[in-house]
Protein backbone atom coordinates (compact mmCIF):
# COMPACT_ATOMS: atom_id res chain seq x y z
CA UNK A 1 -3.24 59.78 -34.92
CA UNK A 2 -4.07 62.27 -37.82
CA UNK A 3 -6.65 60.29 -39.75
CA UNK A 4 -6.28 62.46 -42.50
CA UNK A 5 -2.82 61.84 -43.14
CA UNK A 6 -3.04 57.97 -42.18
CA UNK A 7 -5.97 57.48 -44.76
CA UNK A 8 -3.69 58.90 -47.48
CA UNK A 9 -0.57 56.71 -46.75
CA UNK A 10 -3.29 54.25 -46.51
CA UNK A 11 -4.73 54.62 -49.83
CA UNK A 12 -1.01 54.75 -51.05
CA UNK A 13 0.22 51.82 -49.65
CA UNK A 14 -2.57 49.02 -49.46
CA UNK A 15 -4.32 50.47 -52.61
CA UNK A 16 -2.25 52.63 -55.34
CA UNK A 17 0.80 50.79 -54.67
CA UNK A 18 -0.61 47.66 -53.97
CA UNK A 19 1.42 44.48 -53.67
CA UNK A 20 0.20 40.74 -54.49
CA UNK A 21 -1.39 38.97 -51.39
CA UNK A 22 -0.31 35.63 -52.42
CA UNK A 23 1.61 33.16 -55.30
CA UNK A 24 -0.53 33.49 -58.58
CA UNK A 25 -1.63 37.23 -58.44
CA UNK A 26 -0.67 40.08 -59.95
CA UNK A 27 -1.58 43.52 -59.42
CA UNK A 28 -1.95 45.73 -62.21
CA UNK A 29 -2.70 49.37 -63.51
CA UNK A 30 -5.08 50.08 -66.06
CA UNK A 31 -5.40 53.53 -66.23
CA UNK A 32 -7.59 55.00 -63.59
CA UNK A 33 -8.13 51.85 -61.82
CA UNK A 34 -5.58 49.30 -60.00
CA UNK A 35 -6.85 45.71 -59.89
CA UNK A 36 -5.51 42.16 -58.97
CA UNK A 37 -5.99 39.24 -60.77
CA UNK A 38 -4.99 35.73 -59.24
CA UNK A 39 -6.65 32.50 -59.64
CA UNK A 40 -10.62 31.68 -59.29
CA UNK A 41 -10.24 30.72 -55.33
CA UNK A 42 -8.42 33.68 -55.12
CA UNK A 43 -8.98 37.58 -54.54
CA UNK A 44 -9.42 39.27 -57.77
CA UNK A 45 -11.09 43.22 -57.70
CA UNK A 46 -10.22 46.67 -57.96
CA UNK A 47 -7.99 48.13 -55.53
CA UNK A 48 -8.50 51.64 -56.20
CA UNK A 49 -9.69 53.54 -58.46
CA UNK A 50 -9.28 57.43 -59.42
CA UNK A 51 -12.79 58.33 -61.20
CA UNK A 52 -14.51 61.43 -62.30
CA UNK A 53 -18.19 61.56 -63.49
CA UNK A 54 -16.81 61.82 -67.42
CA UNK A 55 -14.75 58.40 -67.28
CA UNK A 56 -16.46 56.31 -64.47
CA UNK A 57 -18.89 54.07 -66.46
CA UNK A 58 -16.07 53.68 -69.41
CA UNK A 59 -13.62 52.30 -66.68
CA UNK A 60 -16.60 49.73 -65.17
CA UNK A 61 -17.31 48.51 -68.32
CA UNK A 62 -13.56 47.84 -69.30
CA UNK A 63 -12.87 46.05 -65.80
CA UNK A 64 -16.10 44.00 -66.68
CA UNK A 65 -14.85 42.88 -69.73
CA UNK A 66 -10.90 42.09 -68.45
CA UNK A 67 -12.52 40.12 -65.89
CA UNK A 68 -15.15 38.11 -67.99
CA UNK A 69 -12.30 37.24 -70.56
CA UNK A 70 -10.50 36.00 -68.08
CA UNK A 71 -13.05 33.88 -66.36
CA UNK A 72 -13.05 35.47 -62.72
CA UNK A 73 -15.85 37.12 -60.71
CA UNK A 74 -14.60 39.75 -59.42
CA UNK A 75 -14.97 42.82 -56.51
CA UNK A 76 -15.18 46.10 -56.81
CA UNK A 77 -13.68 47.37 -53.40
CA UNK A 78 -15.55 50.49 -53.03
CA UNK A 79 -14.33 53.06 -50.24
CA UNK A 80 -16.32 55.85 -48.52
CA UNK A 81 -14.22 58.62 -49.67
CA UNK A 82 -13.67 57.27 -53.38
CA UNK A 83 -15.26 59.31 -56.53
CA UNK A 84 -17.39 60.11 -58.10
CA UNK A 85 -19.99 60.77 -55.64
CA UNK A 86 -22.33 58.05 -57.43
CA UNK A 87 -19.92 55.70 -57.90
CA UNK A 88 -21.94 53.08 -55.86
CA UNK A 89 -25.04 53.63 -58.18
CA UNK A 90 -22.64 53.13 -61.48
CA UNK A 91 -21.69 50.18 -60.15
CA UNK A 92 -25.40 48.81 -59.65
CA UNK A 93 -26.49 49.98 -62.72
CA UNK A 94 -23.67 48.23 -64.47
CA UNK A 95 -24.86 44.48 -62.53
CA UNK A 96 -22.37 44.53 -59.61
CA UNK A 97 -24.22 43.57 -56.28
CA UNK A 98 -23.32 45.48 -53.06
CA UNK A 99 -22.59 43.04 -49.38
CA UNK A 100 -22.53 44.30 -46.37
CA UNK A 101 -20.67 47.75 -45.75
CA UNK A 102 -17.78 47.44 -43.11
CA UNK A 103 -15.91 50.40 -41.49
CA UNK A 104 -11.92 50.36 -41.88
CA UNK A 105 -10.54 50.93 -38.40
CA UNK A 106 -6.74 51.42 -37.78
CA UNK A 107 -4.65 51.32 -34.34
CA UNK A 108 -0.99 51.39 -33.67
CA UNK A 109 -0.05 47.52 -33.01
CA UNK A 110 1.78 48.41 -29.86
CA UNK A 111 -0.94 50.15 -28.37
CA UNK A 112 -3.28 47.09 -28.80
CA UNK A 113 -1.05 44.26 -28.19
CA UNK A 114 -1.60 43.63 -24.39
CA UNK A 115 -1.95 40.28 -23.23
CA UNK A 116 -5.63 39.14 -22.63
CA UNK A 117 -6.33 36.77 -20.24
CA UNK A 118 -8.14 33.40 -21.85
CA UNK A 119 -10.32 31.23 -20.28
CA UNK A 120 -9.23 28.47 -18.53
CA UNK A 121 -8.25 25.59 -20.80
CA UNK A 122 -7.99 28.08 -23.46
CA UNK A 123 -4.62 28.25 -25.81
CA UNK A 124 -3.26 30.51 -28.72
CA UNK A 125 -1.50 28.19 -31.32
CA UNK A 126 0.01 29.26 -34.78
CA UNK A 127 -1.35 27.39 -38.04
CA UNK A 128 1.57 25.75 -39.94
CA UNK A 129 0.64 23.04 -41.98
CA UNK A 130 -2.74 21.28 -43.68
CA UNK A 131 -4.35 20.02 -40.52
CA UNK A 132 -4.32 23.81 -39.16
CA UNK A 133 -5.72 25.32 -42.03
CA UNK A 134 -8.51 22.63 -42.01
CA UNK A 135 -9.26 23.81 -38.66
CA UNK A 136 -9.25 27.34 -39.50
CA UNK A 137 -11.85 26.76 -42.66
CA UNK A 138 -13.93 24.44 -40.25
CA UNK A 139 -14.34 27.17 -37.49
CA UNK A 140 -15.05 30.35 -40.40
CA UNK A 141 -17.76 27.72 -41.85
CA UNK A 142 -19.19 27.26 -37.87
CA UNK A 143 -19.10 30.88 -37.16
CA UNK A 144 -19.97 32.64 -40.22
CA UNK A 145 -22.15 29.98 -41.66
CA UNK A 146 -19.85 30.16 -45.03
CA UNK A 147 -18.33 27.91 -47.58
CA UNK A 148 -14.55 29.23 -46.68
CA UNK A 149 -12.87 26.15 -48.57
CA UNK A 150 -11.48 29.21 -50.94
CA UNK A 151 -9.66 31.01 -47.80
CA UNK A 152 -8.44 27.55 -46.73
CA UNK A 153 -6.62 26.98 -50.69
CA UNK A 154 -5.53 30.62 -50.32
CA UNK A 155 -3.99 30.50 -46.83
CA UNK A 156 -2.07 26.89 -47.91
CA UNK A 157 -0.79 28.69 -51.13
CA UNK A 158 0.40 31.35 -48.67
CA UNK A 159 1.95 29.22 -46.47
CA UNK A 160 3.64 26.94 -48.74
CA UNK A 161 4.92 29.52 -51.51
CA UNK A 162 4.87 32.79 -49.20
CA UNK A 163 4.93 32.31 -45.44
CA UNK A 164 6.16 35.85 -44.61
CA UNK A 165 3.00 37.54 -45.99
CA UNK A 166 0.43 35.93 -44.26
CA UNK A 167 -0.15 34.16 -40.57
CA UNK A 168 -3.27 32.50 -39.09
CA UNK A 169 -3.92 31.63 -35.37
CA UNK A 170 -6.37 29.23 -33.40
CA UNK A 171 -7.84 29.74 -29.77
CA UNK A 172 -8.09 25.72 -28.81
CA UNK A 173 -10.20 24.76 -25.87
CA UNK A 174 -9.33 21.81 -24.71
CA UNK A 175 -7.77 20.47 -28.11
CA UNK A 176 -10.87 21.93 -29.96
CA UNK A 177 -10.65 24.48 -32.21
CA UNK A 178 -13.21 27.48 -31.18
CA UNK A 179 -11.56 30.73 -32.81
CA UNK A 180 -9.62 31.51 -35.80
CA UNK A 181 -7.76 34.26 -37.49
CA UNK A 182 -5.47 35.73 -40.18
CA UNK A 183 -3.01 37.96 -40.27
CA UNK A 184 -1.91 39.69 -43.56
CA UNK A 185 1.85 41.22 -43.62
CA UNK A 186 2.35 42.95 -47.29
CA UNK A 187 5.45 44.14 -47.78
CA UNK A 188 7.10 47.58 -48.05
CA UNK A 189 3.91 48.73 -45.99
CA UNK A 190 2.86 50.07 -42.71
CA UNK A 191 -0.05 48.50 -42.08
CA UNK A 192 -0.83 45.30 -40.77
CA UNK A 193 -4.65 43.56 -41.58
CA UNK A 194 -6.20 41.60 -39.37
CA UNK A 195 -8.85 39.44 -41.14
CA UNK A 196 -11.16 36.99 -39.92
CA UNK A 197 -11.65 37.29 -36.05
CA UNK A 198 -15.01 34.06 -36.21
CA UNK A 199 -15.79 32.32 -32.92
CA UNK A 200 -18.07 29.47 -32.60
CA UNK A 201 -21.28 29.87 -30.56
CA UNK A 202 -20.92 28.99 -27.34
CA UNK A 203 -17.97 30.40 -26.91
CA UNK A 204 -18.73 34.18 -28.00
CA UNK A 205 -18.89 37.08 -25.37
CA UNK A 206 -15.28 35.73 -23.50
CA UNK A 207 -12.90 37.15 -25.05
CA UNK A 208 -11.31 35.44 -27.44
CA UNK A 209 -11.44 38.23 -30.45
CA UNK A 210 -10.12 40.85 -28.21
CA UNK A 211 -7.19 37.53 -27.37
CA UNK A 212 -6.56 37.01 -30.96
CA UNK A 213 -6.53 41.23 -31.88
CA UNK A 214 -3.78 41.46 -29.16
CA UNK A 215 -1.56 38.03 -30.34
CA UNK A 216 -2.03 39.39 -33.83
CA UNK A 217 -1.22 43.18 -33.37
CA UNK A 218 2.54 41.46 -31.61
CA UNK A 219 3.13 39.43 -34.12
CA UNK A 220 2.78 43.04 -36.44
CA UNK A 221 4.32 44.72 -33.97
CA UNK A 222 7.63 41.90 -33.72
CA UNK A 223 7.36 42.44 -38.20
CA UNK A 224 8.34 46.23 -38.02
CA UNK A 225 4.44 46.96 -38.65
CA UNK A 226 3.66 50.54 -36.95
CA UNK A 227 -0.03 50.35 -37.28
CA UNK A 228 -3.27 47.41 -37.59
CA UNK A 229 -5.92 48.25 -40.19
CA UNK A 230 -9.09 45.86 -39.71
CA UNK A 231 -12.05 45.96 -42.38
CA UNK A 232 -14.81 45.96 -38.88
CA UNK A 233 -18.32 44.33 -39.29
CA UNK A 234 -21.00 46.11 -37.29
CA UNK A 235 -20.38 43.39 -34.40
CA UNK A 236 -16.54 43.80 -33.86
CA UNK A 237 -16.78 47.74 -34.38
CA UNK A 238 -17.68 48.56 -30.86
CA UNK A 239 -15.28 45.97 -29.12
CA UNK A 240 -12.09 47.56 -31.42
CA UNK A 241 -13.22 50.77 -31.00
CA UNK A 242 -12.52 50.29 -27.20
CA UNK A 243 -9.53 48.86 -27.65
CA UNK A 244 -8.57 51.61 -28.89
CA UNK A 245 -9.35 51.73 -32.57
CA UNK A 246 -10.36 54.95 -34.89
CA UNK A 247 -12.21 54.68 -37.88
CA UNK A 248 -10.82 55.61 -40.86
CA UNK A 249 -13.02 55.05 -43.66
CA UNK A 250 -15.64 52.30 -44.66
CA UNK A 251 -15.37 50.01 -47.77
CA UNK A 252 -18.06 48.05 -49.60
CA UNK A 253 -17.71 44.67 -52.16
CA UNK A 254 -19.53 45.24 -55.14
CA UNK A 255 -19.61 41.52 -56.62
CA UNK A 256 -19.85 41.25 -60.62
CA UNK A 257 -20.19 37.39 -60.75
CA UNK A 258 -18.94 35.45 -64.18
């Protein structure tokens, strides 16, 4: 693949010419800066941004204020390669808080969508309806010791008003759920995001993210999706890289909280 170019279609498709991911939002332009707004359980942020050192704090400030007046904390999703240099200390200065850093790592579906074998009494099952999604929230709050009740409203929004842009999976062992994932499908685009990925404790370390990469990456593969894009904590950034994953950039939240 020629990272180069794939970063720019990239930041074309998923950022510049960003679609909604889900009933409610909105993406807009406001001059330099491209943000989504949707409601509070929501994503709302900054998709991209196109900043130089002479207009950077003026466009913080105004996407401070939008989001204020409208009630919504909101993220500023920084990238590695975005300007100005110092963007990430702008955004400090002006109150936003940085998480973790993850590294944005892209594959072509087909490449990565082998079967993996699961462990006995192991099964892959689609989410469709309320019970699934409770599932899904209950294994993300067991694995990444989180409140996700706002990703379980989100994925039943998506479900109910838009089930062609978004699809979430369980690994069940033995009837319980252990693993859970989300797949994101935005139209007119490329790229396929795999989100998600938790696994309970005791059953890390056999296999089932590398399962649920592969079921996901055929399910983008079956859409007309050429390539996976996953935003790759430290942990699952050695197991996609050999799967066969590049990295392509890293991205950073910046959370301004209302």
């Amino acid at each position: 693949m020629d990272l180069a170019a794939l970063r720019t279609l990239f930041d074309r498709q998923l950022r510049l010419d960003a679609r909604p991911d889900g009933p409610g939002a909105r993406v807009e332009r406001d001059g330099p800066v491209v943000r989504q707004t949707g409601p509070a359980h929501g994503w709302n942020g900054i998709l991209w941004s196109d900043l130089g050192a002479d207009d950077a704090d003026a466009a913080i400030a105004a996407q401070i204020r939008y989001y204020e007046a409208a009630g919504r904390s909101f993220e500023w999703k920084l990238y590695g390669h975005d300007g100005p240099a110092d963007l990430a200390d702008r955004l400090r200065a002006a109150g936003l808080v940085p998480e973790d850093r993850e590294t944005v790592m892209v594959a072509e579906a087909a490449a990565v969508s082998a079967p993996v074998d699961l462990p006995d009494g192991v099964e892959l099952c689609p989410v469709t309806d309320e019970a699934g999604v409770r599932m899904v929230v209950d294994v993300h709050d067991r694995a990444f010791g989180t409140d996700s009740s706002d990703l379980g409203r989100r994925l039943l929004d998506q479900l109910a008003d838009a089930p062609g842009t978004a699809a979430a999976v369980l690994a069940l062992a033995h009837g319980e759920p252990v693993s859970a994932a989300r797949l994101e499908l935005p139209p007119d685009a490329d790229f396929a995001g795999l989100y998600g990925g938790g696994t309970v404790e005791p059953w890390r370390g056999r296999g089932l993210y590398r399962a649920l990469v592969a079921h996901r990456a055929r399910i983008a593969a079956a859409h007309g999706y050429r390539y996976v894009q996953v935003d790759a904590q430290d942990t699952s950034r050695p197991i996609l890289a050999r799967l066969g994953f590049a990295e392509l950039t890293t991205t950073t939240p910046y959370v301004y909280e209302v």
